[in-house]
C-alpha atoms as a PDB file:
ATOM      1  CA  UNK A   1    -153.302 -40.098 -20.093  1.00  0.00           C
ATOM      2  CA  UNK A   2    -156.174 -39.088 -18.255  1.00  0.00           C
ATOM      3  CA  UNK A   3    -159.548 -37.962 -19.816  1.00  0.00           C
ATOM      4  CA  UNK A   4    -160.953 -33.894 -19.568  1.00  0.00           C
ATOM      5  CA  UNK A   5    -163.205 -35.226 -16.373  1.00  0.00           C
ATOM      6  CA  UNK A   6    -160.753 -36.885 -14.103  1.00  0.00           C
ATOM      7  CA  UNK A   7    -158.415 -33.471 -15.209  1.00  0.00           C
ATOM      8  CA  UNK A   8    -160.864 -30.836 -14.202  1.00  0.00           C
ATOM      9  CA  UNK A   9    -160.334 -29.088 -11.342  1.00  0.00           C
ATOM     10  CA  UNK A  10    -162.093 -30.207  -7.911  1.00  0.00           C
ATOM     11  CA  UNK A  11    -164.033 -26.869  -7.578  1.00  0.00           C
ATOM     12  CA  UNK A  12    -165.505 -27.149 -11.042  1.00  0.00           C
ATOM     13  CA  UNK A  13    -165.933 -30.959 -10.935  1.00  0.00           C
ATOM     14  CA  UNK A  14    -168.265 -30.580  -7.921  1.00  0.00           C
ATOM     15  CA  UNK A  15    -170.279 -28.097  -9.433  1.00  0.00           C
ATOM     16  CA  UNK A  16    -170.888 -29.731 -12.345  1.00  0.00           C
ATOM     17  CA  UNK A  17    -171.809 -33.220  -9.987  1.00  0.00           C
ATOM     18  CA  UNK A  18    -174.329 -30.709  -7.949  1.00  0.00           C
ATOM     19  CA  UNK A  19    -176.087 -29.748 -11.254  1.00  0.00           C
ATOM     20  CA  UNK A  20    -177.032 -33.424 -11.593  1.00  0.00           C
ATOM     21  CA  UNK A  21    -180.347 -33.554  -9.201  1.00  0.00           C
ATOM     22  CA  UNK A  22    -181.506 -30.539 -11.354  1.00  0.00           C
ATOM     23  CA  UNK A  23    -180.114 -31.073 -14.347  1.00  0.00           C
ATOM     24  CA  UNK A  24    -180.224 -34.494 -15.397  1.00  0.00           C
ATOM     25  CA  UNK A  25    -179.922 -34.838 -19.061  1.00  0.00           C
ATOM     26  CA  UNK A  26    -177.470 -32.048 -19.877  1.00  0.00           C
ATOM     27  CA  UNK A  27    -175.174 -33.136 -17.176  1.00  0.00           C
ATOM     28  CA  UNK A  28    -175.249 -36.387 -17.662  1.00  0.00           C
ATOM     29  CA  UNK A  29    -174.529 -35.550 -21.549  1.00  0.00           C
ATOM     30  CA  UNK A  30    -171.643 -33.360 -20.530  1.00  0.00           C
ATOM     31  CA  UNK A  31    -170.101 -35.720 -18.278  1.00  0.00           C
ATOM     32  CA  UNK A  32    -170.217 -38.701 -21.137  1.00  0.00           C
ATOM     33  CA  UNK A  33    -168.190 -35.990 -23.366  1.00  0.00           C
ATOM     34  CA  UNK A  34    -166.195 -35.028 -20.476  1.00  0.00           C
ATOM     35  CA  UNK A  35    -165.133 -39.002 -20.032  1.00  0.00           C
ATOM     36  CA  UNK A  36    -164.640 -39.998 -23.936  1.00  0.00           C
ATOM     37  CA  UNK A  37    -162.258 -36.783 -24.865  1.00  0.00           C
ATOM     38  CA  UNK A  38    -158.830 -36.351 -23.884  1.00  0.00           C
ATOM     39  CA  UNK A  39    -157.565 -33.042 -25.053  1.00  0.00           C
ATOM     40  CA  UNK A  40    -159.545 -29.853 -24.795  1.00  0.00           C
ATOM     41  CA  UNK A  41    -159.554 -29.669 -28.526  1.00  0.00           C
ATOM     42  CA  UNK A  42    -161.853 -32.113 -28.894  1.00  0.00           C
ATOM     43  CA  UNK A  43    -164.767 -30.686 -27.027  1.00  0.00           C
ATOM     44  CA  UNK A  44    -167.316 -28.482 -28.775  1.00  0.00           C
ATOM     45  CA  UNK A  45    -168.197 -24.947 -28.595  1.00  0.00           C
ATOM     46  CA  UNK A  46    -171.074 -26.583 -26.800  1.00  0.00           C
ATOM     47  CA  UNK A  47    -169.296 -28.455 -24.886  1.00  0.00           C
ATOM     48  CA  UNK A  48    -167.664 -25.516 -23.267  1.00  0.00           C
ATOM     49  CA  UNK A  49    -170.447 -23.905 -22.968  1.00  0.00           C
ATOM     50  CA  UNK A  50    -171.961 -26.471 -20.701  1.00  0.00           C
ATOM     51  CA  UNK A  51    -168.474 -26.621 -18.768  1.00  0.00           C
ATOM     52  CA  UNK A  52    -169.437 -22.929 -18.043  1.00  0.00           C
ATOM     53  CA  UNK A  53    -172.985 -23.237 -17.391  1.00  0.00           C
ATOM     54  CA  UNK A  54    -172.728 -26.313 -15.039  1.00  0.00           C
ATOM     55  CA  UNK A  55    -169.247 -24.862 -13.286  1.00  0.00           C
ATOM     56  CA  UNK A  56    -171.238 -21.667 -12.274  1.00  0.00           C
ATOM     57  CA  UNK A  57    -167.913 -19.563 -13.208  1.00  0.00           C
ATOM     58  CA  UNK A  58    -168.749 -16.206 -14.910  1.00  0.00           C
ATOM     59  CA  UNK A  59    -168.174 -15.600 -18.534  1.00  0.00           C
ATOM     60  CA  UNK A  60    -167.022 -12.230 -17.256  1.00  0.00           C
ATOM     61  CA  UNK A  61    -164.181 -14.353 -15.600  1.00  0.00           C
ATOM     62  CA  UNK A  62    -163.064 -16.347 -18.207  1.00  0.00           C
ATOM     63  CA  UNK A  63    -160.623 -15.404 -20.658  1.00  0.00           C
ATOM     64  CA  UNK A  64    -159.689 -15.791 -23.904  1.00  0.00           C
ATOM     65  CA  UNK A  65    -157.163 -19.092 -22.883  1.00  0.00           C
ATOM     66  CA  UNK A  66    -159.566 -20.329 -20.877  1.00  0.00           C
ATOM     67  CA  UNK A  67    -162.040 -21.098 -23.949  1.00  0.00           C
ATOM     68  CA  UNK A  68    -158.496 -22.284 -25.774  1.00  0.00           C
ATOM     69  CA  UNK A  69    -157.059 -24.519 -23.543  1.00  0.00           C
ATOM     70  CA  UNK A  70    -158.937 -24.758 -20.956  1.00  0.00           C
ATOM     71  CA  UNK A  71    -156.650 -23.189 -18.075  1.00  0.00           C
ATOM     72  CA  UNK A  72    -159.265 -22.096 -15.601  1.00  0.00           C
ATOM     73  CA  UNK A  73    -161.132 -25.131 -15.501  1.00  0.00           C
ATOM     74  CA  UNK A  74    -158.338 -28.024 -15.543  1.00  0.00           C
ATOM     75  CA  UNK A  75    -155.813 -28.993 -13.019  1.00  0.00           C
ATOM     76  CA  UNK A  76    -152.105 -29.436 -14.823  1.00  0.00           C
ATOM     77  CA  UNK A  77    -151.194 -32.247 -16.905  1.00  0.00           C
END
């Protein structure tokens, strides 16, 4: 089974990898979480939060399933 990083979506994976240079610490804490977890249940209100922040998508554009499952930002199983 692959982990939430290596499922997200190439779009939203190289916007997160772009917010490195600028971001350091946060990304680099979001990726580690990204890498460990294997179901979107197991990430954080936080945790989504950052997914948000760092995938520049707006919260006007995600729905309520997005923040569930995580449909907007991951490619299928």
């Amino acid at each position: 089974m692959k982990n939430i990083y290596n499922r997200l979506k190439p779009d939203i994976l190289a916007s997160i990898n772009n917010d490195n240079q600028k971001y350091p610490f946060t990304t680099r804490a979001l990726k580690m979480k990204l890498k460990s977890s294997y179901d979107w249940s197991e990430l954080s209100i936080g945790n989504v939060q950052s997914i948000i922040t760092h995938s520049h998508v707006s919260l006007l554009n995600v729905c309520q399933t997005d923040l569930l499952f995580g449909d907007k930002f991951l490619t299928s199983k």
